[in-house]
N, C-alpha and C. Protein backbone atom coordinates (compact mmCIF):
# COMPACT_ATOMS: atom_id res chain seq x y z
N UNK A 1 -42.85 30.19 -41.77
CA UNK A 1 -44.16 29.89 -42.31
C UNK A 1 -44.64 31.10 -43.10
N UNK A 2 -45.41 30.97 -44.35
CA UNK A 2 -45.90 31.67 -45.24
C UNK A 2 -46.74 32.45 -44.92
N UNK A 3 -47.66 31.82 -44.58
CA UNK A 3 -49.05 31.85 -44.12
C UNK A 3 -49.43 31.46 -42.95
N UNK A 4 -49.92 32.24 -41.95
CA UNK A 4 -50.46 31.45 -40.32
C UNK A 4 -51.55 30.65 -40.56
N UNK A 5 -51.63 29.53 -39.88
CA UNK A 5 -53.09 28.99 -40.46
C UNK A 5 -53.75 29.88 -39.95
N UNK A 6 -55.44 29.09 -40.47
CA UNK A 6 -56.43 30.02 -40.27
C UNK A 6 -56.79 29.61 -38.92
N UNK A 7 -57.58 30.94 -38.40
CA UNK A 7 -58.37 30.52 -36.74
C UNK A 7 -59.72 29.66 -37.18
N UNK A 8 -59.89 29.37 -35.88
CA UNK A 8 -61.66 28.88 -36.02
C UNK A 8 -62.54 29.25 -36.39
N UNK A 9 -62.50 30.61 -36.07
CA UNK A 9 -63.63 31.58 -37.20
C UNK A 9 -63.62 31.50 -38.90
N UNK A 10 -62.20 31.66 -39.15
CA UNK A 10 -61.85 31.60 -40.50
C UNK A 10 -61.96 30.67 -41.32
N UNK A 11 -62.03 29.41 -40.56
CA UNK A 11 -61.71 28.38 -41.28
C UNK A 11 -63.32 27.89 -41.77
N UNK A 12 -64.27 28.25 -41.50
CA UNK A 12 -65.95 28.15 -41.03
C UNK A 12 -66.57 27.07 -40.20
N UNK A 13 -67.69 27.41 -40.60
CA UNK A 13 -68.48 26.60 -39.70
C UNK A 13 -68.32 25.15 -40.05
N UNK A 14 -68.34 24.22 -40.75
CA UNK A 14 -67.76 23.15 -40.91
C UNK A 14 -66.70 23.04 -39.86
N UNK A 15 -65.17 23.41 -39.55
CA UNK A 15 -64.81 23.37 -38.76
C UNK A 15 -64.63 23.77 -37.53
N UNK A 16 -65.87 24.79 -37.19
CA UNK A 16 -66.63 25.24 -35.82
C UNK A 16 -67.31 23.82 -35.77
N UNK A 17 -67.92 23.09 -36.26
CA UNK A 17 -69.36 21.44 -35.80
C UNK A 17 -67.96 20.40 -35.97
N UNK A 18 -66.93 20.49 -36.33
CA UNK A 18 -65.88 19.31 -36.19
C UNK A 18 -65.79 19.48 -34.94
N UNK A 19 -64.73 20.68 -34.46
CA UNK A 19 -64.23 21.02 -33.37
C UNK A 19 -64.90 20.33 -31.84
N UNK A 20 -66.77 20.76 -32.61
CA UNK A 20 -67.89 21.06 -31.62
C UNK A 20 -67.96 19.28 -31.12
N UNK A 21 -67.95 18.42 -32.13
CA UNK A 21 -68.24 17.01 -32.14
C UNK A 21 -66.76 16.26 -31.50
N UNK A 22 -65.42 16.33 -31.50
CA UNK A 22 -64.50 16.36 -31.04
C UNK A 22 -64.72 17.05 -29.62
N UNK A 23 -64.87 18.10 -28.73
CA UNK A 23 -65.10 18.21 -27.59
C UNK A 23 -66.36 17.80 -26.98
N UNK A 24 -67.54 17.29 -27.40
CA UNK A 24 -68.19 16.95 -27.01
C UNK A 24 -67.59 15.05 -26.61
N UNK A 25 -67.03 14.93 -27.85
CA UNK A 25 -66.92 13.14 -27.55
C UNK A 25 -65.67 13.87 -26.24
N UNK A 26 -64.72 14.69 -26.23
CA UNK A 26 -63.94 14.57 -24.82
C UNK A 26 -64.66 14.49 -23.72
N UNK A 27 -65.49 15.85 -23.45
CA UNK A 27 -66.66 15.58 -22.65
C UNK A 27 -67.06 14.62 -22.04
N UNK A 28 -68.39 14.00 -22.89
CA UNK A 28 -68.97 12.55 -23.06
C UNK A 28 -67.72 11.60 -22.15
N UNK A 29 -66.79 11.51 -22.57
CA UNK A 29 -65.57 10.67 -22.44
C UNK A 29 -65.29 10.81 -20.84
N UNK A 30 -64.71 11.82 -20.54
CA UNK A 30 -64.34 12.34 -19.32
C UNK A 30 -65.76 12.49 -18.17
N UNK A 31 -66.50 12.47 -18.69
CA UNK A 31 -67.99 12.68 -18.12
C UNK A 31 -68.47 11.18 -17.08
N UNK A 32 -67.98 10.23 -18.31
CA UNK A 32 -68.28 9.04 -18.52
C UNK A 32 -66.97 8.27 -17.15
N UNK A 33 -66.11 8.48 -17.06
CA UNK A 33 -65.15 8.40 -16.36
C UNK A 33 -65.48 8.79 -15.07
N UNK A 34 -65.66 10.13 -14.85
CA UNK A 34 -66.16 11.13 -13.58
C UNK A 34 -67.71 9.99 -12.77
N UNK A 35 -68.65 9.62 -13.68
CA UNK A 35 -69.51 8.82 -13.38
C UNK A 35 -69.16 7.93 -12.54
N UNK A 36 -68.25 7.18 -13.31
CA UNK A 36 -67.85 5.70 -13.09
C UNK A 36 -67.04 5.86 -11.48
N UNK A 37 -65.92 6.83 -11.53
CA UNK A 37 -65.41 7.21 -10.20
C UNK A 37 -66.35 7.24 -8.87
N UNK A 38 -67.03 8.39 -9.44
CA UNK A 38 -67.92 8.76 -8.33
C UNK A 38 -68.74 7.50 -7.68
N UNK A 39 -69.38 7.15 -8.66
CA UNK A 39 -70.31 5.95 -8.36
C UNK A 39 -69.78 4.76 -7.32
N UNK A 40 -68.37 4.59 -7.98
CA UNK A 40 -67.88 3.42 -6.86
C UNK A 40 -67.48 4.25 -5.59
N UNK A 41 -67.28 5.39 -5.47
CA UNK A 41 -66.70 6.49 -4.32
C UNK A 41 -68.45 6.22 -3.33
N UNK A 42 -69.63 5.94 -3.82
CA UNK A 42 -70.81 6.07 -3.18
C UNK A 42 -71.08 5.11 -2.84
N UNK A 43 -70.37 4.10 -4.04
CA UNK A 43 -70.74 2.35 -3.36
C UNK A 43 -69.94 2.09 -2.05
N UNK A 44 -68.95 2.43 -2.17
CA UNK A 44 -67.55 1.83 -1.35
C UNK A 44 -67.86 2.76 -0.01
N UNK A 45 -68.58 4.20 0.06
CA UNK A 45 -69.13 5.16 1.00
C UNK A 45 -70.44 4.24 2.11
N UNK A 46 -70.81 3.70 1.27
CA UNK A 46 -72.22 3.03 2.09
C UNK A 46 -73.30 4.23 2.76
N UNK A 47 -73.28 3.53 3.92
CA UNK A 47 -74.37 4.49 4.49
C UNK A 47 -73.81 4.85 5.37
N UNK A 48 -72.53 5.01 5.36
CA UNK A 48 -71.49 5.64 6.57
C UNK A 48 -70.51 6.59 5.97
N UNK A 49 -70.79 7.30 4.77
CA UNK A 49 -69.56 8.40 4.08
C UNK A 49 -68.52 9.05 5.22
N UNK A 50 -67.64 9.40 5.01
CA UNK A 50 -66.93 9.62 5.64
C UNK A 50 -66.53 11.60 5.20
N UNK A 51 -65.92 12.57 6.43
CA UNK A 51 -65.97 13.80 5.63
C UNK A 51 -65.51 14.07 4.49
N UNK A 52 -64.49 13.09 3.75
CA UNK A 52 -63.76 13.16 2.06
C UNK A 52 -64.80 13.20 1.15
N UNK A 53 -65.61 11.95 1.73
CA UNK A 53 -66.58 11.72 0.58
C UNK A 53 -67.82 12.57 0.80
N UNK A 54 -68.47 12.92 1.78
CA UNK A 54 -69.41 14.27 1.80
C UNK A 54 -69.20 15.69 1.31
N UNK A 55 -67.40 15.79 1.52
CA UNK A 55 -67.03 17.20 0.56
C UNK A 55 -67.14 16.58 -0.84
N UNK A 56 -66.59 15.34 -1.05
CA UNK A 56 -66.86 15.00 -2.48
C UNK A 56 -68.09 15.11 -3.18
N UNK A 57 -69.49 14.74 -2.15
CA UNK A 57 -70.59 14.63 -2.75
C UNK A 57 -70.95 15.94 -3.29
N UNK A 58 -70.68 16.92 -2.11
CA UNK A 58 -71.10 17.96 -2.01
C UNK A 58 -70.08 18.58 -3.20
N UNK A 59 -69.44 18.23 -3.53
CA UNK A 59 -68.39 19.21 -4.61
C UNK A 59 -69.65 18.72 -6.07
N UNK A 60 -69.80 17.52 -6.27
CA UNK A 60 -70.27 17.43 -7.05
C UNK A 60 -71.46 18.33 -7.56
N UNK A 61 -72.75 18.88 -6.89
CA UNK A 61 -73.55 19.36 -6.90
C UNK A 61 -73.24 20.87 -7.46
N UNK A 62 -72.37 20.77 -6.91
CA UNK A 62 -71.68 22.75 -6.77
C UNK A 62 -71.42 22.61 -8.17
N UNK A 63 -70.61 21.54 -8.72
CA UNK A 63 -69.91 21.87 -9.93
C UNK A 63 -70.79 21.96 -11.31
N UNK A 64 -71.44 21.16 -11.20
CA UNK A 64 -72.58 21.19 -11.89
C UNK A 64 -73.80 22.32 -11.93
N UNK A 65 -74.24 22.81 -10.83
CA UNK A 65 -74.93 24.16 -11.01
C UNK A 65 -73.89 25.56 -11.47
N UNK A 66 -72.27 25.30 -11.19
CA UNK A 66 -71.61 26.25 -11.74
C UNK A 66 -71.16 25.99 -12.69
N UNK A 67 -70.81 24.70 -14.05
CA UNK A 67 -71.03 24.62 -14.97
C UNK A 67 -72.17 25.16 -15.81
N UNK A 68 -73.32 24.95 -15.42
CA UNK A 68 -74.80 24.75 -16.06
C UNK A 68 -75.23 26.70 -16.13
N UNK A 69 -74.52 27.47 -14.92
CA UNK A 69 -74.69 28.58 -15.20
C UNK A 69 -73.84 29.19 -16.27
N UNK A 70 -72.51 29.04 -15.98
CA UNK A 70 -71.10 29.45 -16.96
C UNK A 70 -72.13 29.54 -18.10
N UNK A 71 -72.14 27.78 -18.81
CA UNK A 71 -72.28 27.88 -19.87
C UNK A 71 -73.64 28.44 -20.13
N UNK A 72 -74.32 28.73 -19.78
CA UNK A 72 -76.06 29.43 -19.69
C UNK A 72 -75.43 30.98 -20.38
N UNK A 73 -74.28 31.62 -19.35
CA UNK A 73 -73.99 32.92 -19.58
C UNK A 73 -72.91 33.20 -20.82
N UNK A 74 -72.29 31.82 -20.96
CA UNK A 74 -71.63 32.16 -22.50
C UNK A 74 -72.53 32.29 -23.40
N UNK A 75 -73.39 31.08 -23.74
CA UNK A 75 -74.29 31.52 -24.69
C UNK A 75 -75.05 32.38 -25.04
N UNK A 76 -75.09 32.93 -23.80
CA UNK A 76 -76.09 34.45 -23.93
C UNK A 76 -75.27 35.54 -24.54
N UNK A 77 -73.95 35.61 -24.06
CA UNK A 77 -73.40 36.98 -24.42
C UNK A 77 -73.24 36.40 -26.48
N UNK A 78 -72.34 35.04 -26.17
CA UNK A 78 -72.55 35.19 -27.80
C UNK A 78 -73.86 35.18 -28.48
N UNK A 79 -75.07 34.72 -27.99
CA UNK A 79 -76.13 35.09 -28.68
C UNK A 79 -76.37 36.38 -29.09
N UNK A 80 -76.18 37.07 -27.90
CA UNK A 80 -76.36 38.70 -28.08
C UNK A 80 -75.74 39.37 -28.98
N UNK A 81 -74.22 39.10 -28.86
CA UNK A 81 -73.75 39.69 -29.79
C UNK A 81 -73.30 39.27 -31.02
N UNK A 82 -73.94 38.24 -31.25
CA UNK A 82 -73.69 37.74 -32.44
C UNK A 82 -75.05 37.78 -33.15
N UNK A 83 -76.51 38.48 -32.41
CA UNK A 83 -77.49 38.19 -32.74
C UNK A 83 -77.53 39.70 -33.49
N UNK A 84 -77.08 40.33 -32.57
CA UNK A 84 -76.86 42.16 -32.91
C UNK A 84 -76.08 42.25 -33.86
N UNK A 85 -75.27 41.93 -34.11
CA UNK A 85 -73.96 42.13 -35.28
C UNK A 85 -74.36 41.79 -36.75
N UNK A 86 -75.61 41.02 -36.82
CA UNK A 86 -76.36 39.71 -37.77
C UNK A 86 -77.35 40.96 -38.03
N UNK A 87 -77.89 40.85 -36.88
CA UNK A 87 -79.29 42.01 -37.62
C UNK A 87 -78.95 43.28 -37.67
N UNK A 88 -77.87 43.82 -37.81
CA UNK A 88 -77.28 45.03 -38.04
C UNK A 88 -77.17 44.95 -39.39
N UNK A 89 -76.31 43.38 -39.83
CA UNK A 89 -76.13 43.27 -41.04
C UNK A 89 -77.12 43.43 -42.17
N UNK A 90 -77.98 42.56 -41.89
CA UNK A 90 -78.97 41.87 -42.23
C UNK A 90 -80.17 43.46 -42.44
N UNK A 91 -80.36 44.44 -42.10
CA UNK A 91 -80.84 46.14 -41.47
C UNK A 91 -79.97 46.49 -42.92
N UNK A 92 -78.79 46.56 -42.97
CA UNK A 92 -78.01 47.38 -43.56
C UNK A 92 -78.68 46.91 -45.58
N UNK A 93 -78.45 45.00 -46.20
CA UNK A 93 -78.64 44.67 -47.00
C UNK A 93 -80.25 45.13 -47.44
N UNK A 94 -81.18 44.82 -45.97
CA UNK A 94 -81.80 45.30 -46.75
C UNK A 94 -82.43 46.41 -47.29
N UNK A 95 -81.54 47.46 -46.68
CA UNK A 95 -82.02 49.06 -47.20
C UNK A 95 -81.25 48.84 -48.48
N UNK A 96 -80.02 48.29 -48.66
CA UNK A 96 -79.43 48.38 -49.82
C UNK A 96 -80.08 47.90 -51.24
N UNK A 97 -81.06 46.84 -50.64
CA UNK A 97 -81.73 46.00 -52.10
C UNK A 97 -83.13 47.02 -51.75
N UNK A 98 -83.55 47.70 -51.46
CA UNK A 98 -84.69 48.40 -51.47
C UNK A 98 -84.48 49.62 -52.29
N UNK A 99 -83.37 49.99 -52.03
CA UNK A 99 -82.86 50.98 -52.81
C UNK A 99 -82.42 51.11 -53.80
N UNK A 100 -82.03 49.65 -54.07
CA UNK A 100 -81.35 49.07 -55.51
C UNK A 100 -82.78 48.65 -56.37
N UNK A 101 -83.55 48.58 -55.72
CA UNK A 101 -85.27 47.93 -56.32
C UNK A 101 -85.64 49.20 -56.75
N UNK A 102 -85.82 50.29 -56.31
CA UNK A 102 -86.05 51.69 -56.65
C UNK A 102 -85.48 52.36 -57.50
N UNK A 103 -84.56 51.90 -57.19
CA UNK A 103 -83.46 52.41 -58.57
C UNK A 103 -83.58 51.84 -60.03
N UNK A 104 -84.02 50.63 -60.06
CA UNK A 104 -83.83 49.93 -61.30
C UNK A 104 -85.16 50.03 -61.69
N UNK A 105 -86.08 50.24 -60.77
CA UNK A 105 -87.62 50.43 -61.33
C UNK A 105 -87.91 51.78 -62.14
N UNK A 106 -87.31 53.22 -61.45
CA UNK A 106 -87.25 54.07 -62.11
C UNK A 106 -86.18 54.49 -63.31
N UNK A 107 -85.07 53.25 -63.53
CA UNK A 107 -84.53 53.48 -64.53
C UNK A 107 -85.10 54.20 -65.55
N UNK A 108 -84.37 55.43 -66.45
CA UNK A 108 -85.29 55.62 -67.22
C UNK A 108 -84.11 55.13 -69.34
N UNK A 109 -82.73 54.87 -68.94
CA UNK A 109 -82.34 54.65 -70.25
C UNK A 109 -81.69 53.02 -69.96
N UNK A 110 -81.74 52.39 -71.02
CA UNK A 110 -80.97 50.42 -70.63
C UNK A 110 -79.94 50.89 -69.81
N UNK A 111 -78.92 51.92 -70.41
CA UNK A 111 -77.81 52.07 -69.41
C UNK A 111 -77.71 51.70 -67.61
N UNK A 112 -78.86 52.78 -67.29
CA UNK A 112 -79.22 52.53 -66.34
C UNK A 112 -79.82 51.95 -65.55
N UNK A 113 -80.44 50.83 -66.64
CA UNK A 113 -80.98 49.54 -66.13
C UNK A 113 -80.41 48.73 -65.93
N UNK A 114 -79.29 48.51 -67.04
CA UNK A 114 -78.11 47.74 -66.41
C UNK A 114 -77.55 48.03 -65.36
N UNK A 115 -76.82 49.38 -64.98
CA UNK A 115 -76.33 49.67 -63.60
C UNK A 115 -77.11 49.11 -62.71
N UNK A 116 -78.33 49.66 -62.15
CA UNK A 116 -79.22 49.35 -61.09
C UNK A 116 -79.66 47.96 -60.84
N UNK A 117 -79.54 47.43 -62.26
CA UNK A 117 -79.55 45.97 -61.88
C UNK A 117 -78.28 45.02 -61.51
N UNK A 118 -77.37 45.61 -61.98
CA UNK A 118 -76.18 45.10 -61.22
C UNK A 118 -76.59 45.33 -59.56
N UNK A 119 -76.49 46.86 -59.43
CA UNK A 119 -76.37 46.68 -57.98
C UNK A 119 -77.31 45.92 -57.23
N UNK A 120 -78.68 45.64 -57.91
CA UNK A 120 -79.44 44.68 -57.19
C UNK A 120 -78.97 43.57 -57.01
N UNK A 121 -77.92 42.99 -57.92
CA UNK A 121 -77.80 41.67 -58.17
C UNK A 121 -76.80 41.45 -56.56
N UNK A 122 -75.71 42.20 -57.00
CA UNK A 122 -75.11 42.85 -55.51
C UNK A 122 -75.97 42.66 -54.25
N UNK A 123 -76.32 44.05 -54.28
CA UNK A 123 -77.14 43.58 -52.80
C UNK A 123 -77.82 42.06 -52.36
N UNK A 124 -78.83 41.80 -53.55
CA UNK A 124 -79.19 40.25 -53.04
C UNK A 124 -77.74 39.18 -52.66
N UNK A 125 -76.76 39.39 -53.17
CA UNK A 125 -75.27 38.85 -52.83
C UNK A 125 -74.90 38.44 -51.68
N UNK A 126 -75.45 40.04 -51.47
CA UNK A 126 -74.89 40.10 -49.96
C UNK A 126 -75.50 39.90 -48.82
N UNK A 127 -77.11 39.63 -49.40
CA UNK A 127 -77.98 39.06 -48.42
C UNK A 127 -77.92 37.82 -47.96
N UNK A 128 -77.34 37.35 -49.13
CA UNK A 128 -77.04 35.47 -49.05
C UNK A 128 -75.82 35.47 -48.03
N UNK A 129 -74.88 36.53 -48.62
CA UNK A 129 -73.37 36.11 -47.36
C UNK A 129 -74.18 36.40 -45.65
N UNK A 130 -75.02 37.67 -45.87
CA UNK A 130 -75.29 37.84 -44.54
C UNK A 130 -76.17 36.60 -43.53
N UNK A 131 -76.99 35.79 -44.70
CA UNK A 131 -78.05 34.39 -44.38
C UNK A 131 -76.53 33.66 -43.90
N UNK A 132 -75.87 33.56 -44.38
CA UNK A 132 -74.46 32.55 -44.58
C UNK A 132 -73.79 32.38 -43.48
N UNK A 133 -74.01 33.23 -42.58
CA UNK A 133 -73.34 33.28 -41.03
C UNK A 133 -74.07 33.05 -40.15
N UNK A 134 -75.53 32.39 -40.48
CA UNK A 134 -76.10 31.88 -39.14
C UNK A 134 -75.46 30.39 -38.86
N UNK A 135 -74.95 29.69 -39.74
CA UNK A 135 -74.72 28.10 -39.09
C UNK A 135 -73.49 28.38 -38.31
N UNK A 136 -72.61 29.38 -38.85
CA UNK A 136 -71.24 29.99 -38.13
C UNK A 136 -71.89 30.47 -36.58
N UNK A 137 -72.91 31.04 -36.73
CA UNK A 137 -72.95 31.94 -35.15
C UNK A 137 -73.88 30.90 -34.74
N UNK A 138 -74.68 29.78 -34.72
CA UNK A 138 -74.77 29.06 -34.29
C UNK A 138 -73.78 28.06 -33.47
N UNK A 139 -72.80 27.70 -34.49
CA UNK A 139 -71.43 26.99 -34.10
C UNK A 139 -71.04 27.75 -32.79
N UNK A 140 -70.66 28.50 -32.96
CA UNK A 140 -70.06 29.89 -31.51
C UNK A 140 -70.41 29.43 -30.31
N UNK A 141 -71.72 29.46 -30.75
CA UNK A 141 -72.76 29.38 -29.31
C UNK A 141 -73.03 28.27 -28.95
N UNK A 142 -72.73 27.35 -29.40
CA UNK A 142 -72.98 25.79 -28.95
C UNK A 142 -71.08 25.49 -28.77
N UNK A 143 -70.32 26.09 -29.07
CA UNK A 143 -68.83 26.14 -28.50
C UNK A 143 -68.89 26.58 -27.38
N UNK A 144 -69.35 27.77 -27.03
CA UNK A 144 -69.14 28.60 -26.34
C UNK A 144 -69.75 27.77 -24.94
N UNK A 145 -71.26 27.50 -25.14
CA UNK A 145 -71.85 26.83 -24.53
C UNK A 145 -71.10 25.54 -23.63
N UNK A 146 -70.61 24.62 -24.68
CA UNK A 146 -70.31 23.46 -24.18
C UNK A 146 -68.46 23.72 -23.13
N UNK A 147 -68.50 24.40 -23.27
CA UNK A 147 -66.91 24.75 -22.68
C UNK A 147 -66.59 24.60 -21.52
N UNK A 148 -67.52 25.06 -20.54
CA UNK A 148 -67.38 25.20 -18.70
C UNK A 148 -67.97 24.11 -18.72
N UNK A 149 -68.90 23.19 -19.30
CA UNK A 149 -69.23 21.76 -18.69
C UNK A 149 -67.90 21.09 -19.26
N UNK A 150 -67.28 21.00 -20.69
CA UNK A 150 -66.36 20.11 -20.99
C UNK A 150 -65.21 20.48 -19.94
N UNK A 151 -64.63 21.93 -19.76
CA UNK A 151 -63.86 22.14 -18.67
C UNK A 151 -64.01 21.26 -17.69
N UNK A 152 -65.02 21.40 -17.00
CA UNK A 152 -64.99 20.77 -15.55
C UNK A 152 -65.42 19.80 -15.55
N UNK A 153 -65.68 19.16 -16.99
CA UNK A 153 -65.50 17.29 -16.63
C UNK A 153 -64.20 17.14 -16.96
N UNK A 154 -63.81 17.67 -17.83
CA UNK A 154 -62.06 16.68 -18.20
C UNK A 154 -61.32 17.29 -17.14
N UNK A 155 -61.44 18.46 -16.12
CA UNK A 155 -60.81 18.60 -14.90
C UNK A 155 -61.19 17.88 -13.77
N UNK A 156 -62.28 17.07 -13.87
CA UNK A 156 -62.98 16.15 -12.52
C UNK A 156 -61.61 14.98 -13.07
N UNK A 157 -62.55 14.54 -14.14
CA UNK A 157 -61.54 13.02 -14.79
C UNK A 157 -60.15 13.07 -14.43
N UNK A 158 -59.26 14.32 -14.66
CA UNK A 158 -58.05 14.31 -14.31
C UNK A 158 -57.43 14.23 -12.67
N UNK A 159 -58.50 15.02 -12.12
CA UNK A 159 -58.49 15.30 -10.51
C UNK A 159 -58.71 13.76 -9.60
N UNK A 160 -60.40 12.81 -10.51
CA UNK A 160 -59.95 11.80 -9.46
C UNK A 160 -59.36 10.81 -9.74
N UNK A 161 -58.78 10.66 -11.12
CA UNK A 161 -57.75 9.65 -11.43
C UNK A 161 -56.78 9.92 -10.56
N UNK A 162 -55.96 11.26 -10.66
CA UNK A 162 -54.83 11.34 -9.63
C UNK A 162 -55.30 10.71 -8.33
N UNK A 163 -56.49 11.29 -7.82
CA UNK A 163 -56.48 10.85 -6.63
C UNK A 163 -56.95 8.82 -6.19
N UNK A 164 -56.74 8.80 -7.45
CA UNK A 164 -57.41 7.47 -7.20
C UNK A 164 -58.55 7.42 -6.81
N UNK A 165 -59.36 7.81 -7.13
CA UNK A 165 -61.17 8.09 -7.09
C UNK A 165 -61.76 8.40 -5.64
């Protein structure tokens, strides 16, 4: 191969919200399944569960407050550092167009009006690429997010099919 494809990052955010809409319908899917199991596991339980189905109930509860945290704590770290990395950026452009504004104001020959206005043109450039990575670091964090719940539904779905619910 020539070329490795590109990763998820690379490829952008467009295919960070595919990806995102594709594991969510697994999710949804497997979610939807896990329901359906359980539910007849509570019908068929009555008002007499037996200890399988009380560890079962009880698994359920657990899994879900340790999903609901996971993904609580992914999103945070990528918020953080994707929030820091952004306004670092975002810090940096705009000393650059402030400085490029100063520059072209005190131009004093065209020469150098042209220069300074290039680099303004620049910097505003790069303000747009730096605007340009919020739908990307959004994507992240709603990946990141949805992961330990999609985990541990498409691992329920698989777990009580084997077991026959």
């Amino acid at each position: 191969m020539l070329f490795p494809a590109p990763t998820l990052a690379q490829a952008g955010p467009l295919a960070q919200w595919f990806e995102l809409a594709l594991k969510t319908q697994e999710m949804l899917l497997s979610s939807g399944s896990v329901i359906r199991m359980r539910t007849e596991r509570i019908a068929r339980a009555g008002l007499a569960p037996s200890a399988d189905d009380l560890a079962e109930f009880q698994l359920m509860g657990q899994e879900k407050l340790a999903a609901a945290s996971e993904s609580g704590l992914a999103m945070a770290r990528q918020w953080q550092s994707s929030h820091l990395s952004l306004a670092n950026r975002v810090l940096q452009q705009w000393l650059q167009s402030t400085s490029a504004f100063f520059s072209l104001a005190g131009s004093v020959t065209p020469a150098q009006a042209a220069a300074h206005s290039d680099a303004l043109v620049q910097s505003a450039a790069g303000t747009v690429d730096a605007a340009s990575r919020l739908p990307d670091i959004a994507a992240r964090i709603a990946n990141d997010g949805l992961e330990p719940i999609r985990a541990a539904a498409t691992s329920n779905a698989r777990r009580l099919a084997d077991r026959g619910a």
